[in-house]
N, C-alpha and C. Protein backbone atom coordinates (compact mmCIF):
# COMPACT_ATOMS: atom_id res chain seq x y z
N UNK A 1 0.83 -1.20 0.00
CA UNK A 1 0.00 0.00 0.00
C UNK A 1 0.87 1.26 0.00
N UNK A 2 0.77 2.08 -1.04
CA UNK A 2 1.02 3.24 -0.60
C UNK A 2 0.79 4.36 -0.03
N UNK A 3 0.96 4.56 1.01
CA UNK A 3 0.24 5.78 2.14
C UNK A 3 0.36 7.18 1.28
N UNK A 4 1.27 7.27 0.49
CA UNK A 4 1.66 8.71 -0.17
C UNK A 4 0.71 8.95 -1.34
N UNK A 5 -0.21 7.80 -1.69
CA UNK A 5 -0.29 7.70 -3.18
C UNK A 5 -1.50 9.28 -3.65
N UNK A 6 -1.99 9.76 -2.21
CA UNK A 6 -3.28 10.99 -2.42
C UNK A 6 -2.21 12.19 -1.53
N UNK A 7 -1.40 12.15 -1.67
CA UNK A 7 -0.15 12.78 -0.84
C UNK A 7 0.10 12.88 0.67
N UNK A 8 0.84 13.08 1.65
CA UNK A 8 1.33 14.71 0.94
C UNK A 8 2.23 14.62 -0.40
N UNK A 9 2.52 15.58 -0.91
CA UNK A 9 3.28 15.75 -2.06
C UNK A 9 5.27 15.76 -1.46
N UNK A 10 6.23 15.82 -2.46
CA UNK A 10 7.30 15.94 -2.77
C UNK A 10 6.87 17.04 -4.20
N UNK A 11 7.61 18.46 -3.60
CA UNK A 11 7.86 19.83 -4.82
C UNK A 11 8.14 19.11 -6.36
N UNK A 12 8.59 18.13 -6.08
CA UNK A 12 8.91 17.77 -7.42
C UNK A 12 7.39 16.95 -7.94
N UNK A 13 6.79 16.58 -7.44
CA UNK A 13 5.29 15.61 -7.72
C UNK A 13 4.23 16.78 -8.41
N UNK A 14 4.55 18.02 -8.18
CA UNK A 14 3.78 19.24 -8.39
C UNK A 14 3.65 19.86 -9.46
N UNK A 15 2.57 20.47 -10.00
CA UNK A 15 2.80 21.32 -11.17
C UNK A 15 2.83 22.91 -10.51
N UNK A 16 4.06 23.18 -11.20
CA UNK A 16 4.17 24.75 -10.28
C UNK A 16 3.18 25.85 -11.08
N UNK A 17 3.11 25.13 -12.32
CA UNK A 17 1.86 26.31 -13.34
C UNK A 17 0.41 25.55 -12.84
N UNK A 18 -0.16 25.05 -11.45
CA UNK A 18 -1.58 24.55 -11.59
C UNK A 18 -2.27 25.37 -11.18
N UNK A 19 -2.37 26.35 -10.52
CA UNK A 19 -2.77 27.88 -10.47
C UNK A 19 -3.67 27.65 -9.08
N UNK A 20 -2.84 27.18 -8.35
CA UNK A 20 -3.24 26.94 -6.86
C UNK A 20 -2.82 27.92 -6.06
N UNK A 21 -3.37 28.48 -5.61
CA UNK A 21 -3.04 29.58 -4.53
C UNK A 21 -2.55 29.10 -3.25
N UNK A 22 -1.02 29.04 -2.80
CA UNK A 22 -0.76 28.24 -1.54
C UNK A 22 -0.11 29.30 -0.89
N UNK A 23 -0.13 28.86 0.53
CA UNK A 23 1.01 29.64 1.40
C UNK A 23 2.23 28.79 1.74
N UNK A 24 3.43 29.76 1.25
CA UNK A 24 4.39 28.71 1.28
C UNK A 24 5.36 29.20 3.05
N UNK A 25 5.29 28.54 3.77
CA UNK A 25 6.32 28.46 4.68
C UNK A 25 7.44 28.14 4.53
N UNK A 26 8.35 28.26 3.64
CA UNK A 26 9.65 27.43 3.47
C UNK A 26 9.92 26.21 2.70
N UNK A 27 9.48 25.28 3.61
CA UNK A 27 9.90 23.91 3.64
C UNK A 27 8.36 23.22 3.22
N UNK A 28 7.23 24.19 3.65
CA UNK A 28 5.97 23.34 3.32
C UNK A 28 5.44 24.28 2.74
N UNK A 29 4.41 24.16 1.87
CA UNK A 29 3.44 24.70 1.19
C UNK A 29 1.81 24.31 1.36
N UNK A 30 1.40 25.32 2.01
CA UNK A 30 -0.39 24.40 2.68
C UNK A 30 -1.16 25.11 1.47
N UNK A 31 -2.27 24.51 1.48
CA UNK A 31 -3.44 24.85 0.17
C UNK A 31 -4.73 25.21 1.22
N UNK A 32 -5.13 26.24 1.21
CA UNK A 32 -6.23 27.56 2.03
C UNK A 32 -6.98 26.22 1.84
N UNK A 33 -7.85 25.99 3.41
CA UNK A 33 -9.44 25.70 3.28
C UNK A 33 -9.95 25.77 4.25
N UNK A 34 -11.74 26.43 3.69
CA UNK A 34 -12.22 26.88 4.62
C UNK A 34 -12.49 26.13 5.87
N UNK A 35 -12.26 27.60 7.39
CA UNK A 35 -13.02 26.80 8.42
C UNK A 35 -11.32 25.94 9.25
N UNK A 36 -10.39 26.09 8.39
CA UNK A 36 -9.38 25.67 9.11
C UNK A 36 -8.19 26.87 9.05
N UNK A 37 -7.66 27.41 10.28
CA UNK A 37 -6.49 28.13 10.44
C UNK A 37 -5.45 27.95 10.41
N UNK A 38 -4.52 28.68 10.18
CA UNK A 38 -2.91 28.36 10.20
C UNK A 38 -2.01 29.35 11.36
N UNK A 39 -1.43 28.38 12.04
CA UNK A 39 -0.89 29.02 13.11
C UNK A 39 0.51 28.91 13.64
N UNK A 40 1.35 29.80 13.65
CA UNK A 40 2.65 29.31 13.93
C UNK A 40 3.22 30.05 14.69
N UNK A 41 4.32 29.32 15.79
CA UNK A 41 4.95 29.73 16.91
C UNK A 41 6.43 30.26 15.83
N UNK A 42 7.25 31.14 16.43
CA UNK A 42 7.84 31.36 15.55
C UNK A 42 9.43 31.19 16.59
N UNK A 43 10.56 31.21 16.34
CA UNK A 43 11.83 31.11 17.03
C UNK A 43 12.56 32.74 16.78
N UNK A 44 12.35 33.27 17.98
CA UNK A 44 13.09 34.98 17.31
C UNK A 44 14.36 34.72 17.26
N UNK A 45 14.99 34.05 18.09
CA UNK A 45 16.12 34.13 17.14
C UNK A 45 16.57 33.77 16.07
N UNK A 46 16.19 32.58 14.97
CA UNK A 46 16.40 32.44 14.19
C UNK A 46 15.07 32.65 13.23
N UNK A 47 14.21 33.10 13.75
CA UNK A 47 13.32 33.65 12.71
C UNK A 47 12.33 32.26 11.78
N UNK A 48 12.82 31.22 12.11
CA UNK A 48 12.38 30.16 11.71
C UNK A 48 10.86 29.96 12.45
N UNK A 49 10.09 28.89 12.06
CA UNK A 49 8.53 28.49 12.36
C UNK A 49 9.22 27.32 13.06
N UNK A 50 8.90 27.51 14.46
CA UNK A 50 9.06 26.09 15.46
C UNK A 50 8.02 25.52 15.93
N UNK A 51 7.27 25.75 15.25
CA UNK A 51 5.53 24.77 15.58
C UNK A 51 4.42 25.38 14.71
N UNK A 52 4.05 24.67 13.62
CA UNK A 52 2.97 24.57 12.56
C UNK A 52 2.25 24.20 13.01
N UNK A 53 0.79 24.41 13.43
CA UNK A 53 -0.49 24.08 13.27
C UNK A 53 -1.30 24.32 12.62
N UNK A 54 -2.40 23.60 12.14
CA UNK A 54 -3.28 23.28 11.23
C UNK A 54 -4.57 22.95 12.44
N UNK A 55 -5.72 24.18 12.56
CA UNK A 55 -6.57 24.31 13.49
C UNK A 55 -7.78 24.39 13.20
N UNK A 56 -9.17 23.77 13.71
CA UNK A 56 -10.48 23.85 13.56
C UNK A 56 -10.95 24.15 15.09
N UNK A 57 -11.92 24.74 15.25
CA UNK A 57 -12.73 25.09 16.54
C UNK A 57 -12.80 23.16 17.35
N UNK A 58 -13.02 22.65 16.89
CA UNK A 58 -13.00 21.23 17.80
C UNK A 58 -11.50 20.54 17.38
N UNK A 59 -10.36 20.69 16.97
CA UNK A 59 -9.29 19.75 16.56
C UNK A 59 -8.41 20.54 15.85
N UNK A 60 -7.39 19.79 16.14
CA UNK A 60 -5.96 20.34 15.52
C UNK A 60 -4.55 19.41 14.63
N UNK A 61 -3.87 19.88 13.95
CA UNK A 61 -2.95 19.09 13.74
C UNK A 61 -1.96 19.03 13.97
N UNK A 62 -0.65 19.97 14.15
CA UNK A 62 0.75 19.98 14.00
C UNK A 62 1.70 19.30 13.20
N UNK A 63 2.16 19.99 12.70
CA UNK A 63 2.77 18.79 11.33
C UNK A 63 4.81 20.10 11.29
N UNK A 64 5.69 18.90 11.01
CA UNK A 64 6.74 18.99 10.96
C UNK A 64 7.29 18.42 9.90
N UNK A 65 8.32 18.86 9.01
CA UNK A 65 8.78 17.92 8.26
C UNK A 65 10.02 17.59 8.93
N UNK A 66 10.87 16.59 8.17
CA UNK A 66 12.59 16.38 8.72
C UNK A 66 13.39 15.92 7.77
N UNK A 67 14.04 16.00 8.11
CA UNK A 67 15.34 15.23 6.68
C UNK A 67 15.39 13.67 7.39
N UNK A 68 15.54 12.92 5.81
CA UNK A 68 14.87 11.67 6.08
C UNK A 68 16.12 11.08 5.50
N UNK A 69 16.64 9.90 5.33
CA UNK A 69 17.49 8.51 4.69
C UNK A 69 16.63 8.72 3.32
N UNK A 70 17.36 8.53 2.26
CA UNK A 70 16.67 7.79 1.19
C UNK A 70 16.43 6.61 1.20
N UNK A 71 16.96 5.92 2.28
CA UNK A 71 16.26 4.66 1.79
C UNK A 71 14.75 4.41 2.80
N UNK A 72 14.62 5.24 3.30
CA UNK A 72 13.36 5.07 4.36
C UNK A 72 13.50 4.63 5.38
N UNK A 73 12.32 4.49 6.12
CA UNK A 73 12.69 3.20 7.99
C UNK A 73 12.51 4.16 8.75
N UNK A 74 12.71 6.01 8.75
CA UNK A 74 12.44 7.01 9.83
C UNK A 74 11.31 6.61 10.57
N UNK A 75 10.59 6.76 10.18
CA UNK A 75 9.16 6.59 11.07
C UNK A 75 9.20 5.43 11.87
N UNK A 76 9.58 4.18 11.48
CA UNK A 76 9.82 2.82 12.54
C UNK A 76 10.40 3.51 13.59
N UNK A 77 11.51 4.09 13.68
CA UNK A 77 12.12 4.86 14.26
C UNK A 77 11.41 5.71 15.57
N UNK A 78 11.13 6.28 14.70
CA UNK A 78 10.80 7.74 15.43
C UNK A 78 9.15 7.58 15.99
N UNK A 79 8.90 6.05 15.59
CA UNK A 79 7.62 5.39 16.09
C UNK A 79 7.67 4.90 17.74
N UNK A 80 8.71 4.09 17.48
CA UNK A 80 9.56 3.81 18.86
C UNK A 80 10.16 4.63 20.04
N UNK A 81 10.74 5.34 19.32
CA UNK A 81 11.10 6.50 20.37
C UNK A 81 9.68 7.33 21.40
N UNK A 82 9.02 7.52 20.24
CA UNK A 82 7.84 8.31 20.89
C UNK A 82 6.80 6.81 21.71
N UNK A 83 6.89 6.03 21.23
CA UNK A 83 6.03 5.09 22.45
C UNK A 83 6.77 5.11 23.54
N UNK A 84 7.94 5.05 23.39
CA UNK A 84 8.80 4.95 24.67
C UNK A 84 8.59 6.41 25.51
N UNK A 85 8.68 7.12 25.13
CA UNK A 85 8.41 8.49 25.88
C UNK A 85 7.00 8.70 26.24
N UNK A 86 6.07 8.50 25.93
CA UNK A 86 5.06 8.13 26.57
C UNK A 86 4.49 7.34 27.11
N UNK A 87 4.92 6.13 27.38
CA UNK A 87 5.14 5.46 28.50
C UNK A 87 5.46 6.04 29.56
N UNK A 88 7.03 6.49 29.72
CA UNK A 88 7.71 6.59 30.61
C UNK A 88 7.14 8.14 31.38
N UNK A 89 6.22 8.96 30.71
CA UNK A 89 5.67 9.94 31.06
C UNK A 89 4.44 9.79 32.05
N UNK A 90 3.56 8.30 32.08
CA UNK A 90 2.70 7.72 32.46
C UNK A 90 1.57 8.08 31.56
N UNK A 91 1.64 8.16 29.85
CA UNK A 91 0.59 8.05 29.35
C UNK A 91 0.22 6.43 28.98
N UNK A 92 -0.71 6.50 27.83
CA UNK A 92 -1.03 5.17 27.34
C UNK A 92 -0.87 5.35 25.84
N UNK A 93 -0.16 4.43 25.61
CA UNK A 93 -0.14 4.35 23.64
C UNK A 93 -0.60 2.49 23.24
N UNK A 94 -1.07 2.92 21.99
CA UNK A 94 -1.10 1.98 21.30
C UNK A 94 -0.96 2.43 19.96
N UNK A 95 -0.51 1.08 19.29
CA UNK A 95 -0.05 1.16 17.73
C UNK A 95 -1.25 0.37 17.00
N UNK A 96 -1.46 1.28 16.06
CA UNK A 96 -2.62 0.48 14.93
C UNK A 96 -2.16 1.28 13.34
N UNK A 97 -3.17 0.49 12.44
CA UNK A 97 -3.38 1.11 11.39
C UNK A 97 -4.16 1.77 10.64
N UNK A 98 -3.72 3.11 10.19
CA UNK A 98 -4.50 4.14 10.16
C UNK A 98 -4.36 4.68 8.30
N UNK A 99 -4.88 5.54 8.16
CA UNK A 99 -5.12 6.68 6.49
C UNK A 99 -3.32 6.50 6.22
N UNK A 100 -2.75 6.51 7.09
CA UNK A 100 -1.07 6.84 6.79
C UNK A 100 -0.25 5.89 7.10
N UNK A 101 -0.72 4.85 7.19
CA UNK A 101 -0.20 3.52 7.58
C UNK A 101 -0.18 3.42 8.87
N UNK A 102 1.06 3.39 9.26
CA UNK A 102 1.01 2.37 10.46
C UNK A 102 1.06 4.09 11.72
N UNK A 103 0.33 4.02 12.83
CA UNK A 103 -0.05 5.49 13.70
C UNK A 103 -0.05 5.00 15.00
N UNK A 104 0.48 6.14 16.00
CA UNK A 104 -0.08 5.82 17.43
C UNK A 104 -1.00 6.37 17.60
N UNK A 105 -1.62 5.59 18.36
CA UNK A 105 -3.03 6.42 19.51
C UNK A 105 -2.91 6.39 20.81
N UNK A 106 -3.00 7.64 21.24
CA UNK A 106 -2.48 7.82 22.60
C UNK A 106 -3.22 8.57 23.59
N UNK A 107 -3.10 8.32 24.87
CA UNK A 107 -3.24 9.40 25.82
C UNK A 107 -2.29 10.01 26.44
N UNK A 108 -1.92 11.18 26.58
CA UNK A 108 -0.61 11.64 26.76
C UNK A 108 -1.08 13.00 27.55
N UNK A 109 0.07 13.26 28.37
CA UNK A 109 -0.47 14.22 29.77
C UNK A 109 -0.99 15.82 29.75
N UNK A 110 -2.34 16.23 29.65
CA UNK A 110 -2.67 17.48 29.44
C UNK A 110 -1.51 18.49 29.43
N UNK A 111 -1.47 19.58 28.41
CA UNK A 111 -0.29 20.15 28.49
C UNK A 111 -0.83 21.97 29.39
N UNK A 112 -2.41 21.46 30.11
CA UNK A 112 -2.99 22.68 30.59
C UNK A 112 -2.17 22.34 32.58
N UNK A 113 -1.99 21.15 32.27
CA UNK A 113 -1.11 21.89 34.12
C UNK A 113 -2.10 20.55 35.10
N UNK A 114 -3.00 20.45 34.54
CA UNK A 114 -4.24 19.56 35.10
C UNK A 114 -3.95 18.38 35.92
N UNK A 115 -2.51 18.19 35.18
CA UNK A 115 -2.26 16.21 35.23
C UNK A 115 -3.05 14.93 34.67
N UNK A 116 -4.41 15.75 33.92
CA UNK A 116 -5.34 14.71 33.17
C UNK A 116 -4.35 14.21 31.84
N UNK A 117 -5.46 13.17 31.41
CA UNK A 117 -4.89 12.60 29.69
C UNK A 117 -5.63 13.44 28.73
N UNK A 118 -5.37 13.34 27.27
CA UNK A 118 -5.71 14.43 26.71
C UNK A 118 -4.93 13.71 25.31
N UNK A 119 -6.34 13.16 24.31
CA UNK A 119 -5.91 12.26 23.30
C UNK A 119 -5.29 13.07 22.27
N UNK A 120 -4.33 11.89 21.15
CA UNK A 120 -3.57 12.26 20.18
C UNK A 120 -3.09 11.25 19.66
N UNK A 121 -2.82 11.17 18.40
CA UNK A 121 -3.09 10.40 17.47
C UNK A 121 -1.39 10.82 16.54
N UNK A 122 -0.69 9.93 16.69
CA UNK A 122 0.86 10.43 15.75
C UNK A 122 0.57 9.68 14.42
N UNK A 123 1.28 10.43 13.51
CA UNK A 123 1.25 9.54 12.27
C UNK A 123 2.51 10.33 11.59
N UNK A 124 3.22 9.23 10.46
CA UNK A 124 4.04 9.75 9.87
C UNK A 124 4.28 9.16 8.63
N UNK A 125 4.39 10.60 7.61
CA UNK A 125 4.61 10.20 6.16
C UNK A 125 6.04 10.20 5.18
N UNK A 126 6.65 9.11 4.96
CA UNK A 126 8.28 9.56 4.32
C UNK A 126 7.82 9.62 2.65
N UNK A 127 8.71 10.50 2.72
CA UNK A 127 8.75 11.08 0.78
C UNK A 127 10.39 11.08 0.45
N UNK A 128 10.94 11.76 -0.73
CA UNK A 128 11.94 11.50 -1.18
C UNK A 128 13.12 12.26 -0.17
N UNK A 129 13.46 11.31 0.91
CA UNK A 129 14.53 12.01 1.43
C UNK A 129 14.19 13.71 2.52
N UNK A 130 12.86 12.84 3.16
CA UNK A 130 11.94 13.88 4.00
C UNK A 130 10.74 12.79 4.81
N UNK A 131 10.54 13.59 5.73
CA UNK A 131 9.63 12.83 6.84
C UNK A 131 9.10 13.83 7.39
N UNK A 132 7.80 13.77 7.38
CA UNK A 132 6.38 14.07 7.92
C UNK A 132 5.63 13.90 8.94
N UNK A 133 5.71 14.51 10.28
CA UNK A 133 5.09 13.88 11.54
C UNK A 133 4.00 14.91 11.37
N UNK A 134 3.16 14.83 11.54
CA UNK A 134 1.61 15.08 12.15
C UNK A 134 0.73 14.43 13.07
N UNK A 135 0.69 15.29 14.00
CA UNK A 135 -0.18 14.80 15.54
C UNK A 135 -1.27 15.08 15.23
N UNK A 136 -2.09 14.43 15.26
CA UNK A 136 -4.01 14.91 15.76
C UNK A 136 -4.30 15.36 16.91
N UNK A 137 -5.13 16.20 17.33
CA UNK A 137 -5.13 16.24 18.79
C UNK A 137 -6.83 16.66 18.91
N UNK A 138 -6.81 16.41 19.91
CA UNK A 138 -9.05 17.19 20.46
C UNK A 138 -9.63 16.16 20.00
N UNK A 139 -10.70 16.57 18.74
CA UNK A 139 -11.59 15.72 17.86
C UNK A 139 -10.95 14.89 17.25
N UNK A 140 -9.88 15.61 16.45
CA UNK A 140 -9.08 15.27 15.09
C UNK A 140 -8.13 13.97 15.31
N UNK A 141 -8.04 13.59 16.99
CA UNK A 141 -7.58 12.29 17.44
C UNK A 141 -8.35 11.13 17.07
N UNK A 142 -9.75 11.46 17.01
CA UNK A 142 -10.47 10.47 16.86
C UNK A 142 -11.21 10.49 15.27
N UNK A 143 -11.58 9.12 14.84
CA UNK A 143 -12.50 9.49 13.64
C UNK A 143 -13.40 10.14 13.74
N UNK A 144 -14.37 11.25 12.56
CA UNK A 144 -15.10 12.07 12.57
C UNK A 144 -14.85 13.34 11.58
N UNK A 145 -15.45 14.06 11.19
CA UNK A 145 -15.29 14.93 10.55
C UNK A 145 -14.47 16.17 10.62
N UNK A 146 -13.90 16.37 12.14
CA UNK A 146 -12.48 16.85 12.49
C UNK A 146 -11.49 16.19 11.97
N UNK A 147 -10.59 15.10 12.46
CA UNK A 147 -10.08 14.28 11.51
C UNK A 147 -10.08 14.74 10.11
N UNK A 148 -11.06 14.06 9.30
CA UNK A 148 -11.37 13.86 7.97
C UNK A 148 -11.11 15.47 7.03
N UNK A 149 -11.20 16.32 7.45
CA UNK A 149 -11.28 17.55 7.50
C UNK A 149 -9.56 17.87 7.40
N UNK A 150 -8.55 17.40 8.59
CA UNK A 150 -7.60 17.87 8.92
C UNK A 150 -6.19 16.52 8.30
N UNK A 151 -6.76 15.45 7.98
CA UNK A 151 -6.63 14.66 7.04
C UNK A 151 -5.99 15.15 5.41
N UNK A 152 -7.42 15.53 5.59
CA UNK A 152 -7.48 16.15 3.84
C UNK A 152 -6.48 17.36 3.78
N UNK A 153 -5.92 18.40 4.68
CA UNK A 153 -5.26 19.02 5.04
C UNK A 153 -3.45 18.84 4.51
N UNK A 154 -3.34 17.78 5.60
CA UNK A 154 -2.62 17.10 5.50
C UNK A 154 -1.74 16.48 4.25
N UNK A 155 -3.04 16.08 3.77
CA UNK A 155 -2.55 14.90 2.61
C UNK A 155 -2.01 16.40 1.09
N UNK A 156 -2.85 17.45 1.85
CA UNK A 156 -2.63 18.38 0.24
C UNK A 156 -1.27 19.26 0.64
N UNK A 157 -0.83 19.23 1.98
CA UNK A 157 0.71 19.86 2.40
C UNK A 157 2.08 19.01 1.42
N UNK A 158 2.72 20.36 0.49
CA UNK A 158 3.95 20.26 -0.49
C UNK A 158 5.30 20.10 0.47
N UNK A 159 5.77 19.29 0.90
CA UNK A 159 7.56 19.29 1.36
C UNK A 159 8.30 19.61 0.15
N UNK A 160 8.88 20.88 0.43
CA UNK A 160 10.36 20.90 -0.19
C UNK A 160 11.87 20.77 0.54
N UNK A 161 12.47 19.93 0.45
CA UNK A 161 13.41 19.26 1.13
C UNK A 161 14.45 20.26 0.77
N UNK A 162 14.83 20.77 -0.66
CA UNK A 162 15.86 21.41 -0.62
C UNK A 162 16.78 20.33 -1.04
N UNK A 163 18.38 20.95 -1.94
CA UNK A 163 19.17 20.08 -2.13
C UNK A 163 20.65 19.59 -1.14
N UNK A 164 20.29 20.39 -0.39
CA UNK A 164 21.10 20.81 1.03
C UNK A 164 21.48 19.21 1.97
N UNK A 165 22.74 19.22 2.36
CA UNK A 165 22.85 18.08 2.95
C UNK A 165 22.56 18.26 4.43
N UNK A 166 21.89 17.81 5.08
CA UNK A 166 21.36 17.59 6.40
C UNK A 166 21.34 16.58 7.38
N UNK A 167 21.84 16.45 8.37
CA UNK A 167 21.11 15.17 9.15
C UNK A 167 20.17 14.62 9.27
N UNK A 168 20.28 12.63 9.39
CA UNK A 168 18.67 12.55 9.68
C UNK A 168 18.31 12.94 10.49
N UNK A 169 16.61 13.28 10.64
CA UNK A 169 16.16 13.92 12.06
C UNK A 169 15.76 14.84 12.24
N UNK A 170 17.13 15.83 11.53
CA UNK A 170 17.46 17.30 11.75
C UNK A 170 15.77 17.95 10.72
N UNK A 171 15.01 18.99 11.62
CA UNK A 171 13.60 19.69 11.01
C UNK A 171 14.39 20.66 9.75
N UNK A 172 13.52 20.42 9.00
CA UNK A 172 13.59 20.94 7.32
C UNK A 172 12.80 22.25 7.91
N UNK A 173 13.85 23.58 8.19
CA UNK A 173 13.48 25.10 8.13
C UNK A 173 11.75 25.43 7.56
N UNK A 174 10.94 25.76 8.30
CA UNK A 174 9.79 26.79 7.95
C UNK A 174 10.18 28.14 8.35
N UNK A 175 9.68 28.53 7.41
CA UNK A 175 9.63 30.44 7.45
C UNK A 175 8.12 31.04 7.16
N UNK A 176 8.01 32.10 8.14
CA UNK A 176 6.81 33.05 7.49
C UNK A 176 7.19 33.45 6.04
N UNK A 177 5.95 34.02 5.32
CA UNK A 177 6.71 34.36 4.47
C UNK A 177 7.10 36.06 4.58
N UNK A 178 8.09 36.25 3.32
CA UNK A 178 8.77 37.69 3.53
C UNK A 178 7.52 38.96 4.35
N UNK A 179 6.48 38.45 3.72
CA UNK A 179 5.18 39.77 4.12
C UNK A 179 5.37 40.01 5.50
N UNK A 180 5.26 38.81 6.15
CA UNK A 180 4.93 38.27 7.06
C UNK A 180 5.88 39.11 8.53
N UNK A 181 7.60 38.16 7.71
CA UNK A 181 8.01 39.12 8.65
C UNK A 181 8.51 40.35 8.60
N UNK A 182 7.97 41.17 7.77
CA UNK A 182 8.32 42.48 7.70
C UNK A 182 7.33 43.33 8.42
N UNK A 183 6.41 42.26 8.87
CA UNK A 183 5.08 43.07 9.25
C UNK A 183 5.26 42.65 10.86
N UNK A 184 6.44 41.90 11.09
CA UNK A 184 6.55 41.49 12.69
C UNK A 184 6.97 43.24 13.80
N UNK A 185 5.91 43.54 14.45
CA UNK A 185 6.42 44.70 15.00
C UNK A 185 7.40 44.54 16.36
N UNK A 186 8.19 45.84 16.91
CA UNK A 186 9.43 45.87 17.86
C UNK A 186 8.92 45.23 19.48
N UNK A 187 7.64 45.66 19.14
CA UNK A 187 6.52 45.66 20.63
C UNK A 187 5.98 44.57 20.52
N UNK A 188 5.34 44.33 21.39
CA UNK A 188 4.20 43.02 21.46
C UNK A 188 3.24 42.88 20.62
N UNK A 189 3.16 41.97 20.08
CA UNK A 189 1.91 41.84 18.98
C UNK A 189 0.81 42.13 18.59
N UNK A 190 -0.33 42.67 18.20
CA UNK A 190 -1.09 43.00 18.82
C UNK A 190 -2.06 41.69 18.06
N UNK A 191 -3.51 41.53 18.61
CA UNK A 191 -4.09 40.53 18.64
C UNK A 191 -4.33 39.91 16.76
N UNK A 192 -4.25 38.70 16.50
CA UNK A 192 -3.76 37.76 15.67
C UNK A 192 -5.16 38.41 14.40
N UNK A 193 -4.42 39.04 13.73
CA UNK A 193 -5.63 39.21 12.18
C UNK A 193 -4.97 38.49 11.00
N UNK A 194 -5.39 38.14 9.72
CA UNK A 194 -5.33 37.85 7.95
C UNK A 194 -3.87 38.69 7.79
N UNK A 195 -2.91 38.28 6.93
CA UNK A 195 -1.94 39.48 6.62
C UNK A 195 -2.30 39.29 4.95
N UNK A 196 -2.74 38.23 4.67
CA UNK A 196 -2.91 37.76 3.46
C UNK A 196 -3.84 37.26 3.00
N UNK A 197 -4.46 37.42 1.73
CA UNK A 197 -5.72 36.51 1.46
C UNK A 197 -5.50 34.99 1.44
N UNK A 198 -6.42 34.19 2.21
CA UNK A 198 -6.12 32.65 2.34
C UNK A 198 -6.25 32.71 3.62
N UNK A 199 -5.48 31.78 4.13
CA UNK A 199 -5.57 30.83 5.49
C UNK A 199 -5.20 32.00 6.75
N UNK A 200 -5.67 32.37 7.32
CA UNK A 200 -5.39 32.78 8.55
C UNK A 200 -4.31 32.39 9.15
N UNK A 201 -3.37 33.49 9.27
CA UNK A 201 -2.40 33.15 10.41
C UNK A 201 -1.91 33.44 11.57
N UNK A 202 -1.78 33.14 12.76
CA UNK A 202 -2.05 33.55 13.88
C UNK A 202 -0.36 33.18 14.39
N UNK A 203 0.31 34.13 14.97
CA UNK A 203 1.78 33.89 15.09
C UNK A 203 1.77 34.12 17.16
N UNK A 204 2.20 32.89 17.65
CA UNK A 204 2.37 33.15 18.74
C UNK A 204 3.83 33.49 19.17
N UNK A 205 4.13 33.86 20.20
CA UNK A 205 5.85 33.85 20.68
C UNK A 205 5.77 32.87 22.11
């Protein structure tokens, strides 16, 4: 089976004349749809995007790319690691199969302070010499039209890897784009509006 075969994409799988209106972050390229936001934490010092989300009023996604092996196997990997860390955190995981092959489902420790569980759903997609983690979280952990919604999301996000030699592991750079940060002011932000037509973006620090 191929998990890639409805994407996400590899820049090269793309027609750059298909007259799609995207926002490109760097390393990813998302395609506007309604009813879902785009939100990103940003790193001031290096100006880079250190947490992508992909958001609906009930569910969310987070999605990262990384520099991957050409020959594949990251995700076995990086499947393992993360069961192990949630374990050892006192959540609960299990492994099944999911839209993206093989996914955890988890309960993993509210990140509001609570000490409750608070579901999420890992999955990961390898492309040419790049890897794709996306978490589900809220609704979008579970099947339903959150999910399905943030799925479809998902599957239409472009990785450009770049010809750059990298470590495995090592996160493939997101950037606002130029608008973006020219429009970053000296002071505190003021509350999150559109800078652009399309997807809403909401920049936290």
């Amino acid at each position: 089976m191929d998990e890639r075969a409805n994407g996400p994409w590899d820049v090269s799988e793309v027609d750059p004349e298909d007259g799609v209106e995207r926002l490109v972050l760097g390393s990813l390229q998302i395609t506007p749809a309604p009813g879902v936001d785009v939100q990103v934490q940003v790193d001031e010092a290096s100006g880079n995007v250190s947490l992508l989300t992909l958001a609906r009023p009930d569910g969310a996604v987070q999605v990262q790319p990384y520099a991957a092996p050409r020959s594949g196997g990251l995700w076995d990997d990086v499947r393992a690691q993360i069961k192990s860390s949630i374990n050892s955190s006192g959540g609960l995981v299990e492994e099944a199969d999911g839209p993206f092959g093989r996914e955890l489902r988890a309960q993993v420790k509210s990140s509001d302070g609570s000490g409750g569980l608070q579901a999420a759903r890992f999955t990961g997609v390898e492309g040419p010499r790049w890897f794709l983690r996306a978490v589900f979280l809220g609704s979008a952990a579970r099947p339903g039209p959150s999910a399905t919604a943030l799925e479809a999301m998902v599957r239409s996000l472009i990785v450009v890897r770049g010809d750059e030699a990298m470590p495995v592991g090592a996160p493939i750079p997101m950037r606002l784009p130029e608008q973006a940060q020219d429009e970053q002011p000296d002071t505190p932000p003021a509350p999150p509006s559109p800078f652009q037509r399309g997807p809403e973006i909401t920049e936290t620090r």
